[in-house]
Structures are given as structure tokens and as C-alpha cells.
PDB file of N, CA and C in Angstrom:
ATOM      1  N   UNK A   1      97.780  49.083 128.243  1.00  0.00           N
ATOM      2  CA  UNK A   1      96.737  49.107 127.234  1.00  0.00           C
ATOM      3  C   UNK A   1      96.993  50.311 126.320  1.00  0.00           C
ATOM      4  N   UNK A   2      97.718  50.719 124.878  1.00  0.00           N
ATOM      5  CA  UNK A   2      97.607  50.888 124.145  1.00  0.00           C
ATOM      6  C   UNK A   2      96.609  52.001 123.460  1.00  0.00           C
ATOM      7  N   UNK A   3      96.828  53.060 123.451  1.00  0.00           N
ATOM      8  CA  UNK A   3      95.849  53.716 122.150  1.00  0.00           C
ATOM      9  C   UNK A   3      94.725  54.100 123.881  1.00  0.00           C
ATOM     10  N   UNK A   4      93.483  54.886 122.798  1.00  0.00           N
ATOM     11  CA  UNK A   4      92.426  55.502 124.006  1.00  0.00           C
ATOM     12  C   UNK A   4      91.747  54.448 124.415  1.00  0.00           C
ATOM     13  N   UNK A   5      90.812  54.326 125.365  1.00  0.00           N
ATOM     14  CA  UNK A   5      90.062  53.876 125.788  1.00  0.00           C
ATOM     15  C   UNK A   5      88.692  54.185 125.598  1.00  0.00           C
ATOM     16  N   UNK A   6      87.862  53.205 124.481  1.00  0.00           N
ATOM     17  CA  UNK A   6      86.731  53.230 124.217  1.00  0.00           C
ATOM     18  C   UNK A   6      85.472  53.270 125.434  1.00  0.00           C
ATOM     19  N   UNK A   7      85.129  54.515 125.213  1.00  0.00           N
ATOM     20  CA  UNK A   7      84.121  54.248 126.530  1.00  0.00           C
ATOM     21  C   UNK A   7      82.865  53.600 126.573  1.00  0.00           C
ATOM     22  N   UNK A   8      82.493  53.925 125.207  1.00  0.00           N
ATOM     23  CA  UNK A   8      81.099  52.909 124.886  1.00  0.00           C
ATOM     24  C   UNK A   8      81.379  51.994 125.091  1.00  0.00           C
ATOM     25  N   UNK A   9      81.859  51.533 125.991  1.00  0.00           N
ATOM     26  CA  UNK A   9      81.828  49.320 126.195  1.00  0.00           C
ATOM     27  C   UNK A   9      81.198  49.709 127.537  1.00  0.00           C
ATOM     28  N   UNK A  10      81.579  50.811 128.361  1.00  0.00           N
ATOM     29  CA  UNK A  10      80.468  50.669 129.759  1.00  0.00           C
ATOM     30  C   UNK A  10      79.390  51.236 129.591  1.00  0.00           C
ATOM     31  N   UNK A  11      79.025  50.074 129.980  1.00  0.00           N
ATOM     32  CA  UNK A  11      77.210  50.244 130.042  1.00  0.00           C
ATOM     33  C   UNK A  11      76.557  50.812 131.187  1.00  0.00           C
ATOM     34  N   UNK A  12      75.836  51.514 131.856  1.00  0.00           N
ATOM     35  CA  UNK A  12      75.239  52.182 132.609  1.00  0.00           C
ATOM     36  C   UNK A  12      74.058  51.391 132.889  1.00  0.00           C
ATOM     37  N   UNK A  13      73.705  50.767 133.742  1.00  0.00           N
ATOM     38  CA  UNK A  13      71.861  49.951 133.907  1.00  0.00           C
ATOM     39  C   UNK A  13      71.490  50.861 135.163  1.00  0.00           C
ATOM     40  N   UNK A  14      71.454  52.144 135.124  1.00  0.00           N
ATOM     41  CA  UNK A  14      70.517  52.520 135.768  1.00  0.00           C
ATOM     42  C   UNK A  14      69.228  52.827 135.789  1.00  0.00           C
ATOM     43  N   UNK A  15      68.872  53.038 134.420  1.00  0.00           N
ATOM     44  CA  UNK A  15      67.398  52.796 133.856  1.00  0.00           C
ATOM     45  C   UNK A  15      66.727  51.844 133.841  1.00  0.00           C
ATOM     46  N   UNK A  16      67.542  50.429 133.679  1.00  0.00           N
ATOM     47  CA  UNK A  16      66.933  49.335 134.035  1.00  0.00           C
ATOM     48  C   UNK A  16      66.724  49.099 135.542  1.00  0.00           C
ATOM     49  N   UNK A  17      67.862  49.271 136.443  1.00  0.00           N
ATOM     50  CA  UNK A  17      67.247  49.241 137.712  1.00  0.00           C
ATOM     51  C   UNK A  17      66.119  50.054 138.118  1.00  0.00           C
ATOM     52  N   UNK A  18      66.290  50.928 137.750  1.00  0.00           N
ATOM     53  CA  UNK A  18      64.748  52.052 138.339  1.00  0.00           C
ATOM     54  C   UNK A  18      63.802  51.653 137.564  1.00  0.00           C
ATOM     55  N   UNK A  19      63.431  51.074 136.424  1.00  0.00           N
ATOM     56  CA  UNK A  19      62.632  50.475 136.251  1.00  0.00           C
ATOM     57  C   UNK A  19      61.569  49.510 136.756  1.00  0.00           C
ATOM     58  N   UNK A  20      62.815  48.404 136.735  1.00  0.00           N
ATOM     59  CA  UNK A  20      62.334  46.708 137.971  1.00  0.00           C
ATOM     60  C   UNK A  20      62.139  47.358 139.191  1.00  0.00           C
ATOM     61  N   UNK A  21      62.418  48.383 139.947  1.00  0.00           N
ATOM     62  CA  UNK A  21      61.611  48.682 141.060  1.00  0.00           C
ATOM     63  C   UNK A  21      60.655  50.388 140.607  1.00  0.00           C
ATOM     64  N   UNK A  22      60.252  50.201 139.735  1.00  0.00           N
ATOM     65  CA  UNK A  22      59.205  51.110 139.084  1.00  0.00           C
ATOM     66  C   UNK A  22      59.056  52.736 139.788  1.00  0.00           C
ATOM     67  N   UNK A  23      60.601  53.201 139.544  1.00  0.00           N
ATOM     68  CA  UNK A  23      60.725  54.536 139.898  1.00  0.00           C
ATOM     69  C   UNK A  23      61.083  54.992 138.505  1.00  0.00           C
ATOM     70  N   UNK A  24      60.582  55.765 138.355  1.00  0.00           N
ATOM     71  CA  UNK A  24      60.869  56.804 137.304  1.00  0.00           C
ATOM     72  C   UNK A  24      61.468  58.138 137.411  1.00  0.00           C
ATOM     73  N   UNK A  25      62.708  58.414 136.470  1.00  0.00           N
ATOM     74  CA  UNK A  25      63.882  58.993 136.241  1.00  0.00           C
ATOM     75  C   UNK A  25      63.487  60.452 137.306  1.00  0.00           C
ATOM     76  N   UNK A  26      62.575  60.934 136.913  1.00  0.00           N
ATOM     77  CA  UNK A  26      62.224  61.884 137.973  1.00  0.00           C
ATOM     78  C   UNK A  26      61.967  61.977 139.496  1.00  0.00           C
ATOM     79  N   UNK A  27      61.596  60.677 139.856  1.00  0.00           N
ATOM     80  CA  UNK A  27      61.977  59.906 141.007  1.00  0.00           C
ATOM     81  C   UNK A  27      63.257  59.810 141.730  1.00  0.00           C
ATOM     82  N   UNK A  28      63.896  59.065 141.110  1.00  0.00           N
ATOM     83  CA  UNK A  28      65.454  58.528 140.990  1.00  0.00           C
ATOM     84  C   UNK A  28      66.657  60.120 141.325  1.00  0.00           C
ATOM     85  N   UNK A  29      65.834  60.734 140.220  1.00  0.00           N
ATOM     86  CA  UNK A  29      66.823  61.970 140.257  1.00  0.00           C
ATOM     87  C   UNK A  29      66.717  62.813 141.542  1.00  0.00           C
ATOM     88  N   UNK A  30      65.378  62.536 142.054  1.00  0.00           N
ATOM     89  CA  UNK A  30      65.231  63.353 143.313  1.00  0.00           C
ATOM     90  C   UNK A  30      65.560  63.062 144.421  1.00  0.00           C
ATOM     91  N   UNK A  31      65.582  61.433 144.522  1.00  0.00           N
ATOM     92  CA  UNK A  31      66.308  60.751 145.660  1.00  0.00           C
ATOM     93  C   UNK A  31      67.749  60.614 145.665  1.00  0.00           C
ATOM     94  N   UNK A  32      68.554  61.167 144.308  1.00  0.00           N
ATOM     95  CA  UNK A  32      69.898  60.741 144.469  1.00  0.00           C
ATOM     96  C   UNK A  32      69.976  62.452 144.361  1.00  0.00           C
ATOM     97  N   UNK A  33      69.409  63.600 144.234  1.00  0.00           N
ATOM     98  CA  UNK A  33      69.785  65.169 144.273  1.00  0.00           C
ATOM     99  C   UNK A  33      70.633  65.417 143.141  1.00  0.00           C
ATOM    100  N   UNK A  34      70.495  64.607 142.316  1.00  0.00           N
ATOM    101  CA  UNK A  34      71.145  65.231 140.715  1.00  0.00           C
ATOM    102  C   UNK A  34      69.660  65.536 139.717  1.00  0.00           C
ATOM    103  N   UNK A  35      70.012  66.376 138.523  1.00  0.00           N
ATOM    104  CA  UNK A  35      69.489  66.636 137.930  1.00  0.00           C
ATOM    105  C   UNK A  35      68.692  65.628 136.522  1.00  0.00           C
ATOM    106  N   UNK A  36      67.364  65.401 136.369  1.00  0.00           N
ATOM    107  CA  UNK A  36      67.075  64.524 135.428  1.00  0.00           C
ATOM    108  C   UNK A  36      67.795  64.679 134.291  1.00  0.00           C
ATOM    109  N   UNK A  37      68.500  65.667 133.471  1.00  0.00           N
ATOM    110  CA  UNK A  37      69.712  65.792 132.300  1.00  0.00           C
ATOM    111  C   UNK A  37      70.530  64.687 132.898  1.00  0.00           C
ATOM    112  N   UNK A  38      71.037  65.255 133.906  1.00  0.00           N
ATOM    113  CA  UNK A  38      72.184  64.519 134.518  1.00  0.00           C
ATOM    114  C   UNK A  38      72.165  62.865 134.806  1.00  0.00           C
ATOM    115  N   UNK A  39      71.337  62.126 135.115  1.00  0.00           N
ATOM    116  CA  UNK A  39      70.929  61.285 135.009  1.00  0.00           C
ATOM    117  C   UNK A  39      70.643  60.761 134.190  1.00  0.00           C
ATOM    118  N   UNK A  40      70.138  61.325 133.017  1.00  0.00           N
ATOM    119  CA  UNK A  40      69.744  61.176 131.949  1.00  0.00           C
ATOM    120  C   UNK A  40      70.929  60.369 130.392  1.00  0.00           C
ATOM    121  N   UNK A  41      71.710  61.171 131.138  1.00  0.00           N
ATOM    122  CA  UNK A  41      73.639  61.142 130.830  1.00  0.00           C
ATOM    123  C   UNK A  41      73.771  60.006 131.069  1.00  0.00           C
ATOM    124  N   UNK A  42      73.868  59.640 132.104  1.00  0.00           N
ATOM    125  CA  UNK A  42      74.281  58.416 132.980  1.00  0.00           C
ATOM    126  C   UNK A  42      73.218  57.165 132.354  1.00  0.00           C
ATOM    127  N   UNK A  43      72.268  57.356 132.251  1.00  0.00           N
ATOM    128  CA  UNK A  43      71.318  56.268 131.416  1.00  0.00           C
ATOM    129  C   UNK A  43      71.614  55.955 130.297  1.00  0.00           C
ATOM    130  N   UNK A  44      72.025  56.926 129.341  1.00  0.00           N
ATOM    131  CA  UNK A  44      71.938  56.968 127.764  1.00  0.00           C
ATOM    132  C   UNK A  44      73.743  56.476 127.725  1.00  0.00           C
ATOM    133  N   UNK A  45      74.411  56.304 128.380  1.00  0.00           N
ATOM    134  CA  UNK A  45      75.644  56.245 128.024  1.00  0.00           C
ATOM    135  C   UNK A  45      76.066  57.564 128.128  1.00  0.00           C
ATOM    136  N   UNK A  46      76.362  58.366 128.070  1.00  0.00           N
ATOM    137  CA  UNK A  46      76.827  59.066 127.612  1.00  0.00           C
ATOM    138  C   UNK A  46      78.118  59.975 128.633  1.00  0.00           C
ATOM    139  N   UNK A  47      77.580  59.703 129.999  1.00  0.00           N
ATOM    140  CA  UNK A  47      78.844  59.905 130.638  1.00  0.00           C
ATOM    141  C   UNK A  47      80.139  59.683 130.702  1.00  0.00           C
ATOM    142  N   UNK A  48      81.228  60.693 131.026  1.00  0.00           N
ATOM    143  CA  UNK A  48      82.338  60.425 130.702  1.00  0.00           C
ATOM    144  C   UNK A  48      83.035  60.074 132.151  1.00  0.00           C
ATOM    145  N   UNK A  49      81.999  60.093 133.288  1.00  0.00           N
ATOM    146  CA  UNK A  49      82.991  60.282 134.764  1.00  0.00           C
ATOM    147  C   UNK A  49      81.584  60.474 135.782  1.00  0.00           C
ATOM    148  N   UNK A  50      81.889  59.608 137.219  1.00  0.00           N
ATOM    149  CA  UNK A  50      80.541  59.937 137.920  1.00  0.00           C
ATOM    150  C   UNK A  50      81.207  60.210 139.406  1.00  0.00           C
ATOM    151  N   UNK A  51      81.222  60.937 140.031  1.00  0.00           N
ATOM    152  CA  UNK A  51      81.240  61.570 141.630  1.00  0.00           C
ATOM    153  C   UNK A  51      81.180  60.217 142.026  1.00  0.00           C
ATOM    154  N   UNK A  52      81.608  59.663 143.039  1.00  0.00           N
ATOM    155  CA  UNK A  52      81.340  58.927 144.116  1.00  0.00           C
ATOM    156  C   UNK A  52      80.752  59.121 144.823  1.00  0.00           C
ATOM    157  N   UNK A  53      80.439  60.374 145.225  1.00  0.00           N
ATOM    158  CA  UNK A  53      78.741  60.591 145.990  1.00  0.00           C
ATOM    159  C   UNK A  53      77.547  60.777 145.000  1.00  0.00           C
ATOM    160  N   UNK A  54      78.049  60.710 144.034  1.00  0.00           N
ATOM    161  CA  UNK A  54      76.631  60.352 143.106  1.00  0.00           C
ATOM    162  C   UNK A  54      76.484  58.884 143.100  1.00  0.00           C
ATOM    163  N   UNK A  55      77.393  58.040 142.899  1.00  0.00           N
ATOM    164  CA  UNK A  55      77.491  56.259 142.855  1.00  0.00           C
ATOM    165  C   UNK A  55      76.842  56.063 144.127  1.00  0.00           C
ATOM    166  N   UNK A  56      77.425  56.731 145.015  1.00  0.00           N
ATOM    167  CA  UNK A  56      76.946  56.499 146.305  1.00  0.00           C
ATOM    168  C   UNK A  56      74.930  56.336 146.764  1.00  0.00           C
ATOM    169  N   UNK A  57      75.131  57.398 146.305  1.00  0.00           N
ATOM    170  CA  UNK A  57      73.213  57.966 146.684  1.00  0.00           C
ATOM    171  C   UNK A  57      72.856  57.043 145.830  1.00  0.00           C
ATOM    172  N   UNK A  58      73.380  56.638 144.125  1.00  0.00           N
ATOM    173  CA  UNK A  58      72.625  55.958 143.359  1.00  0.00           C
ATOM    174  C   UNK A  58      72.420  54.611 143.746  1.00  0.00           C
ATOM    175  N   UNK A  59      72.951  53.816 144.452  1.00  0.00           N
ATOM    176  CA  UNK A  59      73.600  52.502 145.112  1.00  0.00           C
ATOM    177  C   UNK A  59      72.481  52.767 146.422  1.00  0.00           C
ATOM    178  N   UNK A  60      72.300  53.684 147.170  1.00  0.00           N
ATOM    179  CA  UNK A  60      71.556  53.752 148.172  1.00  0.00           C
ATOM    180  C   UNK A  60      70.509  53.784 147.549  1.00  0.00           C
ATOM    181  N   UNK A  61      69.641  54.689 146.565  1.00  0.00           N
ATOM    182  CA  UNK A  61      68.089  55.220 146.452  1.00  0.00           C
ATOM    183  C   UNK A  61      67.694  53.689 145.639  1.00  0.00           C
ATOM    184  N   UNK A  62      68.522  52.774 144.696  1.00  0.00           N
ATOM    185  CA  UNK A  62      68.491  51.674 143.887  1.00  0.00           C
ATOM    186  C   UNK A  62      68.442  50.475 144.861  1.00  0.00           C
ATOM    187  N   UNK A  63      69.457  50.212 146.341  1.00  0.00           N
ATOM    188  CA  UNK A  63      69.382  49.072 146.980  1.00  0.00           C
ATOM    189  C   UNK A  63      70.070  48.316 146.234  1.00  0.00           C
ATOM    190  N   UNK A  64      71.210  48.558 145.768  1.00  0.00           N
ATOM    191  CA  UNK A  64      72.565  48.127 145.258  1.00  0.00           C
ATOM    192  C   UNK A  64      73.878  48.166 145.733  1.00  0.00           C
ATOM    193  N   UNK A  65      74.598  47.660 144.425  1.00  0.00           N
ATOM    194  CA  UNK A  65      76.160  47.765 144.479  1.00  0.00           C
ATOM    195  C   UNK A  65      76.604  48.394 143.405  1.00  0.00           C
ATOM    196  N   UNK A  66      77.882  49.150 143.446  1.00  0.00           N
ATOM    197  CA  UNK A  66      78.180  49.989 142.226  1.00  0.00           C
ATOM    198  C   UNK A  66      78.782  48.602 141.286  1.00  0.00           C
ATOM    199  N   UNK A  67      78.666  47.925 141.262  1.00  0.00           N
ATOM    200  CA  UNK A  67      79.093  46.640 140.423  1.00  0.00           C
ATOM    201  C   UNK A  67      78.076  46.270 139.932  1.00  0.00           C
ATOM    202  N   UNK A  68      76.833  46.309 140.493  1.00  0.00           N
ATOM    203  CA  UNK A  68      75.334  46.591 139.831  1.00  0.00           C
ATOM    204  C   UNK A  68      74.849  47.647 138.953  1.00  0.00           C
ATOM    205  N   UNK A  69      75.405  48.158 138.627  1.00  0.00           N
ATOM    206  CA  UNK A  69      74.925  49.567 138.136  1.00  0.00           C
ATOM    207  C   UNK A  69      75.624  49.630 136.621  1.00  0.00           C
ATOM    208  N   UNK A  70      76.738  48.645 136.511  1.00  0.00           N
ATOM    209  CA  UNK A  70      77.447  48.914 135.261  1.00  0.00           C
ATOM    210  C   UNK A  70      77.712  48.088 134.586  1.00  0.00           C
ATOM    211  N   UNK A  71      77.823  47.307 133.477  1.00  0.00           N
ATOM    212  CA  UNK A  71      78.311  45.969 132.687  1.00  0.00           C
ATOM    213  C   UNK A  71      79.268  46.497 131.817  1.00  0.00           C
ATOM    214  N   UNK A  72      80.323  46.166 130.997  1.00  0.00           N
ATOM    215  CA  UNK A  72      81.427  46.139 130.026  1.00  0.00           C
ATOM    216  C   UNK A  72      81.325  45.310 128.942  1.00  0.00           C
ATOM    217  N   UNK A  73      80.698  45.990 127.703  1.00  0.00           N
ATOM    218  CA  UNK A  73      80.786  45.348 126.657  1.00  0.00           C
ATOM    219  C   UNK A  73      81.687  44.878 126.200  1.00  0.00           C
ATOM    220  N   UNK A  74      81.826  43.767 125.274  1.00  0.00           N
ATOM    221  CA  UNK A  74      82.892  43.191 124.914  1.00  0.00           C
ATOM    222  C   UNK A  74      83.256  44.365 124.121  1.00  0.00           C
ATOM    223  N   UNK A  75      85.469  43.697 123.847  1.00  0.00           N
ATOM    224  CA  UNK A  75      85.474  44.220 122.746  1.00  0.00           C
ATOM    225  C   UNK A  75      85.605  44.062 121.424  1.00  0.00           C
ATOM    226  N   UNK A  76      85.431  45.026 120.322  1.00  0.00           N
ATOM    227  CA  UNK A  76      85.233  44.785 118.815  1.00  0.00           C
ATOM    228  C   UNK A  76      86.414  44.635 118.357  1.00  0.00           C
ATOM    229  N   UNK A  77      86.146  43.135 117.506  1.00  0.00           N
ATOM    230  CA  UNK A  77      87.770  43.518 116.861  1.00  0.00           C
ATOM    231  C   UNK A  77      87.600  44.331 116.035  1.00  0.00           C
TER     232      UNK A  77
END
């Protein structure tokens, strides 16, 4: 694959999951021991890279799969 890798095509649904089970980010952040910024990152897009013990706890405190947690936008021509 050619040239950089656009990262805005992964999508992050961790806000939507904590939502549908009606925890809020301050919640979430306390059961997975990262910081609401930090999380916050991870919601908005904006992360560039996540710990595997952060995927981990997030996958546990959510009642998921890390295949749950992320979608891939198409891409633009």
C-alpha cells in the first residue's frame, strides 16, 4: 500500500457503545483507569495508537470485542 495511511477512515464507536448501555464517559473512563481526555481521544477520532491493555479493559468494562469497538470508512477517491 503506497503513500501514508489515512487514519481518519477508523472509526472509534466507543461513545456509541457507552451510550446503548448508558455509561457516561466519566464512567467508562473509570472502569477502564484511563483518563476522560484520553478517552475522549479515542471517541473523537483522534487517536493515533491504543495499548492493548487499554483495548483490553475497554472490551471488558463495554462487554465486547475489539472488532466491536472500531469500523473503517471507506475510501475517497
Amino acid at each position: 500500500m503506497p503513500g501514508e495511511v489515512n487514519l481518519s477512515r477508523l472509526h472509534c464507536r466507543v461513545g456509541e457503545l457507552a451510550y446503548e448501555q448508558s455509561l457516561t464517559l466519566t464512567q467508562l473512563a473509570d472502569a477502564v483507569g484511563i483518563s476522560v481526555v484520553n478517552l475522549s481521544v479515542l471517541k473523537n477520532d483522534r487517536a493515533k495508537a491504543i495499548r492493548f491493555s487499554t483495548l483490553i479493559a475497554l472490551c471488558d468494562a463495554l462487554g465486547c470485542q475489539p472488532g466491536d469497538l472500531f469500523t473503517l470508512r471507506p475510501l475517497e477517491p
